[in-house]
Structure formats: structure tokens, C-alpha cells
C-alpha atoms as a PDB file:
ATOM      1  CA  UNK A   1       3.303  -0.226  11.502  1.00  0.00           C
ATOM      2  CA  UNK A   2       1.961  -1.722  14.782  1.00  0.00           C
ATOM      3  CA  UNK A   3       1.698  -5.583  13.631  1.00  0.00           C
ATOM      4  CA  UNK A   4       4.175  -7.206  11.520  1.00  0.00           C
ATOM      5  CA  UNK A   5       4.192  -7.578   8.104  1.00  0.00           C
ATOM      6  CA  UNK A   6       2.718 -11.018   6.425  1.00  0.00           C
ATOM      7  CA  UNK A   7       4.033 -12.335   3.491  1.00  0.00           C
ATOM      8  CA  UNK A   8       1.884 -15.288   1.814  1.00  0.00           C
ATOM      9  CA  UNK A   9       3.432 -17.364  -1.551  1.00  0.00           C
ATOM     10  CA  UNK A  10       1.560 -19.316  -3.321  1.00  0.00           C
ATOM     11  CA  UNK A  11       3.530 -21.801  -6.230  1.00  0.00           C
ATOM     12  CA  UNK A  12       6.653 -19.552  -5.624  1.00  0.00           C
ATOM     13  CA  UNK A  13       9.412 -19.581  -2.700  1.00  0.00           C
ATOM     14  CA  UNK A  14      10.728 -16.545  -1.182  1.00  0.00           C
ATOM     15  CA  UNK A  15      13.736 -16.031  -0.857  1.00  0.00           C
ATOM     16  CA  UNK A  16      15.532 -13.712   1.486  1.00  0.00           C
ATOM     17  CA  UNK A  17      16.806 -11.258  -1.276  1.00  0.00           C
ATOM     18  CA  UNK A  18      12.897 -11.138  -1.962  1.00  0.00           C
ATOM     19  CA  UNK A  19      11.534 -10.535   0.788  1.00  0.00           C
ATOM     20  CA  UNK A  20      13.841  -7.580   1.833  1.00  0.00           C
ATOM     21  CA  UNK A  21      13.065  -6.445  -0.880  1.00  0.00           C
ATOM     22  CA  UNK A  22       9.144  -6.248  -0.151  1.00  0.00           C
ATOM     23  CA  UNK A  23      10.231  -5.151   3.561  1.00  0.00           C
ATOM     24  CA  UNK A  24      12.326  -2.467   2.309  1.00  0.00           C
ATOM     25  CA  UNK A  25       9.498  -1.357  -0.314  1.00  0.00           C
ATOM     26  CA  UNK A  26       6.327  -1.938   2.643  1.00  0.00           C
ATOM     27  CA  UNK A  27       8.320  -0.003   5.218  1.00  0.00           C
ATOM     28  CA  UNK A  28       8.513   2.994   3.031  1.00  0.00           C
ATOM     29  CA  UNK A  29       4.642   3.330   2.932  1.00  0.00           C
ATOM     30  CA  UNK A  30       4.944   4.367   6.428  1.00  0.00           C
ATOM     31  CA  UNK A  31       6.109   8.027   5.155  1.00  0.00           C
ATOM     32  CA  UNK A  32       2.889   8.340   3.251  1.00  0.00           C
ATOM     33  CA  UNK A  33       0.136   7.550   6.232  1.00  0.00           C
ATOM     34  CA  UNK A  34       1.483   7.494   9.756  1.00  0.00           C
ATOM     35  CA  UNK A  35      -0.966   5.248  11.533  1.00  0.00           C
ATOM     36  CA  UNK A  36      -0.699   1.905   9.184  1.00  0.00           C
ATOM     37  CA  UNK A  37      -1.973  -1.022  11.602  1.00  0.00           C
ATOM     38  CA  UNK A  38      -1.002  -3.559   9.493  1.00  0.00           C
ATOM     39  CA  UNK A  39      -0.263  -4.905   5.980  1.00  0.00           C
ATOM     40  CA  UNK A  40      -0.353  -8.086   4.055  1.00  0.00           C
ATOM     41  CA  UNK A  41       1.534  -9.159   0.831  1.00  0.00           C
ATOM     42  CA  UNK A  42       0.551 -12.132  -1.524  1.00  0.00           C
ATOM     43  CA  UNK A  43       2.742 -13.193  -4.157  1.00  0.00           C
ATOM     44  CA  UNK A  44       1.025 -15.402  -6.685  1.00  0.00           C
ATOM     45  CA  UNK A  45       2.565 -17.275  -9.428  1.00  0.00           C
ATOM     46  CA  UNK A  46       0.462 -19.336 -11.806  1.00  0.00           C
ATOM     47  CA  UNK A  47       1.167 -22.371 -13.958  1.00  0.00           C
ATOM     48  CA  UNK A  48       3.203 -21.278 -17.194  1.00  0.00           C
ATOM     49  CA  UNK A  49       0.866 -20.541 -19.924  1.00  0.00           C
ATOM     50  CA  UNK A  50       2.555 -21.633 -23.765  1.00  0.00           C
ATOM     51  CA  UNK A  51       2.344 -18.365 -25.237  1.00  0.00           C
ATOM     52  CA  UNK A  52       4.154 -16.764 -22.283  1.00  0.00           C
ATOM     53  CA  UNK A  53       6.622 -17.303 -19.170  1.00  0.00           C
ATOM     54  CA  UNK A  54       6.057 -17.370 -15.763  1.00  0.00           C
ATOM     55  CA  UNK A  55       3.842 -14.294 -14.815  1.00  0.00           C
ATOM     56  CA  UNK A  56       4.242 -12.927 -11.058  1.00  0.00           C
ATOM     57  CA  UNK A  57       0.842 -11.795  -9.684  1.00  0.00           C
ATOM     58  CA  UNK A  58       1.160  -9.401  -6.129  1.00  0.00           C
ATOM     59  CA  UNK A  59      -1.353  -8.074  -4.181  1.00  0.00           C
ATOM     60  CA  UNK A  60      -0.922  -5.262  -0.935  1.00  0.00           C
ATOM     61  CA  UNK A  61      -3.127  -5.260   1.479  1.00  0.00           C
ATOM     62  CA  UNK A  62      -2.443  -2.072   4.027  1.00  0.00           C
ATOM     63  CA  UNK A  63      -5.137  -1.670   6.692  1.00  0.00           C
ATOM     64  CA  UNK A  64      -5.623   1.892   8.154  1.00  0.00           C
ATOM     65  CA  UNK A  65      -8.034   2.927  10.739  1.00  0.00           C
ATOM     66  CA  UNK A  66     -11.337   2.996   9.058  1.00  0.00           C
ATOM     67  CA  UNK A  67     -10.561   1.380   5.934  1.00  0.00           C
ATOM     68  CA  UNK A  68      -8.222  -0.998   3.632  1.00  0.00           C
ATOM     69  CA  UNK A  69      -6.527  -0.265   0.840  1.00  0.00           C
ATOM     70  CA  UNK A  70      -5.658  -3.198  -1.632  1.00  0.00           C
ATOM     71  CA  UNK A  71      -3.836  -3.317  -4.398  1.00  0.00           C
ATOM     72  CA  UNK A  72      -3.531  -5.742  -7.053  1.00  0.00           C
ATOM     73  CA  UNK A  73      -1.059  -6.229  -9.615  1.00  0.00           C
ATOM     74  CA  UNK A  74      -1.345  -8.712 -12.209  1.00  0.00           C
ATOM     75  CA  UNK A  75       1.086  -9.962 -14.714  1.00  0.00           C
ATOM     76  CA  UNK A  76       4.528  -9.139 -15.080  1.00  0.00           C
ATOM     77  CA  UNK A  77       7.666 -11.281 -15.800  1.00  0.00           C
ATOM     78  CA  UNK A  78       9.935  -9.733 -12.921  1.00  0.00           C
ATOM     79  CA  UNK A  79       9.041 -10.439  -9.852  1.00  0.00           C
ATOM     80  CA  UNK A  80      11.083  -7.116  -8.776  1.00  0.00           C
ATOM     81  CA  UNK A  81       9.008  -5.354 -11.205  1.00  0.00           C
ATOM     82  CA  UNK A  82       5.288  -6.438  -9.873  1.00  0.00           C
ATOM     83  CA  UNK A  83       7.055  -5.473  -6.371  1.00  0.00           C
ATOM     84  CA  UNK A  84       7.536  -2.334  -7.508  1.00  0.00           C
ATOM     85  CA  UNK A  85       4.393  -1.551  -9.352  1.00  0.00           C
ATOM     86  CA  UNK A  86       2.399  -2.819  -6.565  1.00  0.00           C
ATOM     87  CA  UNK A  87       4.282  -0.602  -4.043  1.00  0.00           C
ATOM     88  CA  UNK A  88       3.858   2.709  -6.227  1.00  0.00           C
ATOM     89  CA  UNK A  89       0.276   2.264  -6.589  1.00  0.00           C
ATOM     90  CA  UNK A  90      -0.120   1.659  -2.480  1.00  0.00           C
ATOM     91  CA  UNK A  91       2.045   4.465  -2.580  1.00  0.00           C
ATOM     92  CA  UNK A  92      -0.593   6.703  -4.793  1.00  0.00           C
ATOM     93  CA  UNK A  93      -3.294   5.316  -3.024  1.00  0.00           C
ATOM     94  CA  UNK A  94      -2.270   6.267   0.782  1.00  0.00           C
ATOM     95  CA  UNK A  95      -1.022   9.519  -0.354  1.00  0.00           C
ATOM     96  CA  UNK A  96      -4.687  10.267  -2.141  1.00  0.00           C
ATOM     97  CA  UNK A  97      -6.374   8.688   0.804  1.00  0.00           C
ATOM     98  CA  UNK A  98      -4.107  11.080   3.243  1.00  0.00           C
ATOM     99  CA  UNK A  99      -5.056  14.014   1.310  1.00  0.00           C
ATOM    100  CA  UNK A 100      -8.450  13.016   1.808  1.00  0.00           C
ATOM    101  CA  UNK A 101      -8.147  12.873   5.246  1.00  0.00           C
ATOM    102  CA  UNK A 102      -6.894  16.489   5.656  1.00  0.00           C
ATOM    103  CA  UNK A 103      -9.307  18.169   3.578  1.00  0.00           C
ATOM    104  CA  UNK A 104     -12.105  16.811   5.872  1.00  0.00           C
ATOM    105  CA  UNK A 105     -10.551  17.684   8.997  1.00  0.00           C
ATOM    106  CA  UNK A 106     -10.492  21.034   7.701  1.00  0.00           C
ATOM    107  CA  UNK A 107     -13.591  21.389   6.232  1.00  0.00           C
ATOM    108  CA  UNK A 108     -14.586  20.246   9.696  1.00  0.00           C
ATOM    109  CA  UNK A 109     -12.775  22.681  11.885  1.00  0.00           C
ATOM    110  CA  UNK A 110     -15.028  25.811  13.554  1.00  0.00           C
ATOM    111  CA  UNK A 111     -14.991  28.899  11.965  1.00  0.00           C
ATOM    112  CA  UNK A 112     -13.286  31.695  14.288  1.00  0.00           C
ATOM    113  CA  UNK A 113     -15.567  34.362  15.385  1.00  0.00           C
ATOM    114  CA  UNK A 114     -15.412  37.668  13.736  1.00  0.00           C
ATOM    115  CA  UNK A 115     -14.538  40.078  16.335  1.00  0.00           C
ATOM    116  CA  UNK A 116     -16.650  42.889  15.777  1.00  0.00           C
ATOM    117  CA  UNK A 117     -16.024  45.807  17.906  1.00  0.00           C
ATOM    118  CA  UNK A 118     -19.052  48.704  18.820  1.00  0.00           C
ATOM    119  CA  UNK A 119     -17.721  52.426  19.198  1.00  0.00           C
END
């Protein structure tokens, strides 16, 4: 990753054990896509509602050269959980994007010349 990695709370503090967590989980997406510029993680936990408990919203943010992929996770109890989720769908999402990648690149590459030989 060339720029650090930003992590934004809103109504929630992070707490080392959490964010090492995200750091460990971010740093991984680096095996997926090899040029990640950058990446962004919001952690966003509304007021209680009275039929259930605190719900952890996270959102992923991984730029790439020529586009951004952002995930958004909504609603879960555990905060480790919504880290997770989030990070497996980033995950899915570079590794599709990746894919999609090499497939152009070789639908783009010259066809070799048949060498055809006159006796």
C-alpha cells in the first residue's frame, strides 16, 4: 500500500486491540491486488435502537489505479464480526476485479504470426 491506512470513528472509540485488528485484516488485501494506493476504513456506530443493541456499521474504501472499490457493511452486533465481513467482501471484490484485469490484458495481447513456410 503506498499511503497509510485511515481509520475514521464516528460515536465509537478505537481501541488498539481494534485497530490491529483492521490493520492486520487491510494488510492482507495486499495479496489479492498488488498496486493498492490507498485505503480508508469508517467505523460507524449509531444510537441504540429499543428493539436491538448497539449495531456496528463499517465501510472499506480501497483505491486502485483506475477505480475504487467500497464496501459497506451494515449491521452487526460484533464489531469483530462487521470487520470481518467487510474484509471478505473487499477481499471478493479485488480478487473479481484482478481477474478482470487479466482477462483484458489478454484479450489485448497480439496474436503471433503463423509461420507459414513455401516449398
Amino acid at each position: 500500500m503506498q499511503m497509510p491506512l485511515q481509520i475514521t470513528s464516528r460515536q465509537i472509540e478505537v481501541t488498539s486491540a481494534i485497530e490491529n485488528t483492521i490493520r492486520d485484516k487491510i494488510g492482507k488485501l495486499d495479496r489479492y491486488h498488488d498496486s493498492i494506493i490507498g485505503c480508508r476504513v469508517t467505523i460507524d456506530t449509531p444510537h441504540r435502537h429499543k428493539h436491538k443493541g448497539r449495531m456496528h456499521n463499517l465501510s472499506i474504501d480501497v483505491t486502485i489505479p483506475g477505480k475504487e472499490i467500497v464496501v459497506k457493511h451494515e449491521g452487526n452486533e460484533d464489531l469483530y464480526v462487521s470487520i470481518r465481513d467487510a474484509y471478505e467482501a473487499a477481499k471478493r471484490q479485488l480478487i473479481e476485479y484482478a481477474a478482470k484485469q487479466r482477462a483484458e490484458q489478454k484479450s489485448r495481447a497480439p496474436m503471433p504470426e503463423l509461420a507459414t513456410e513455401v516449398e
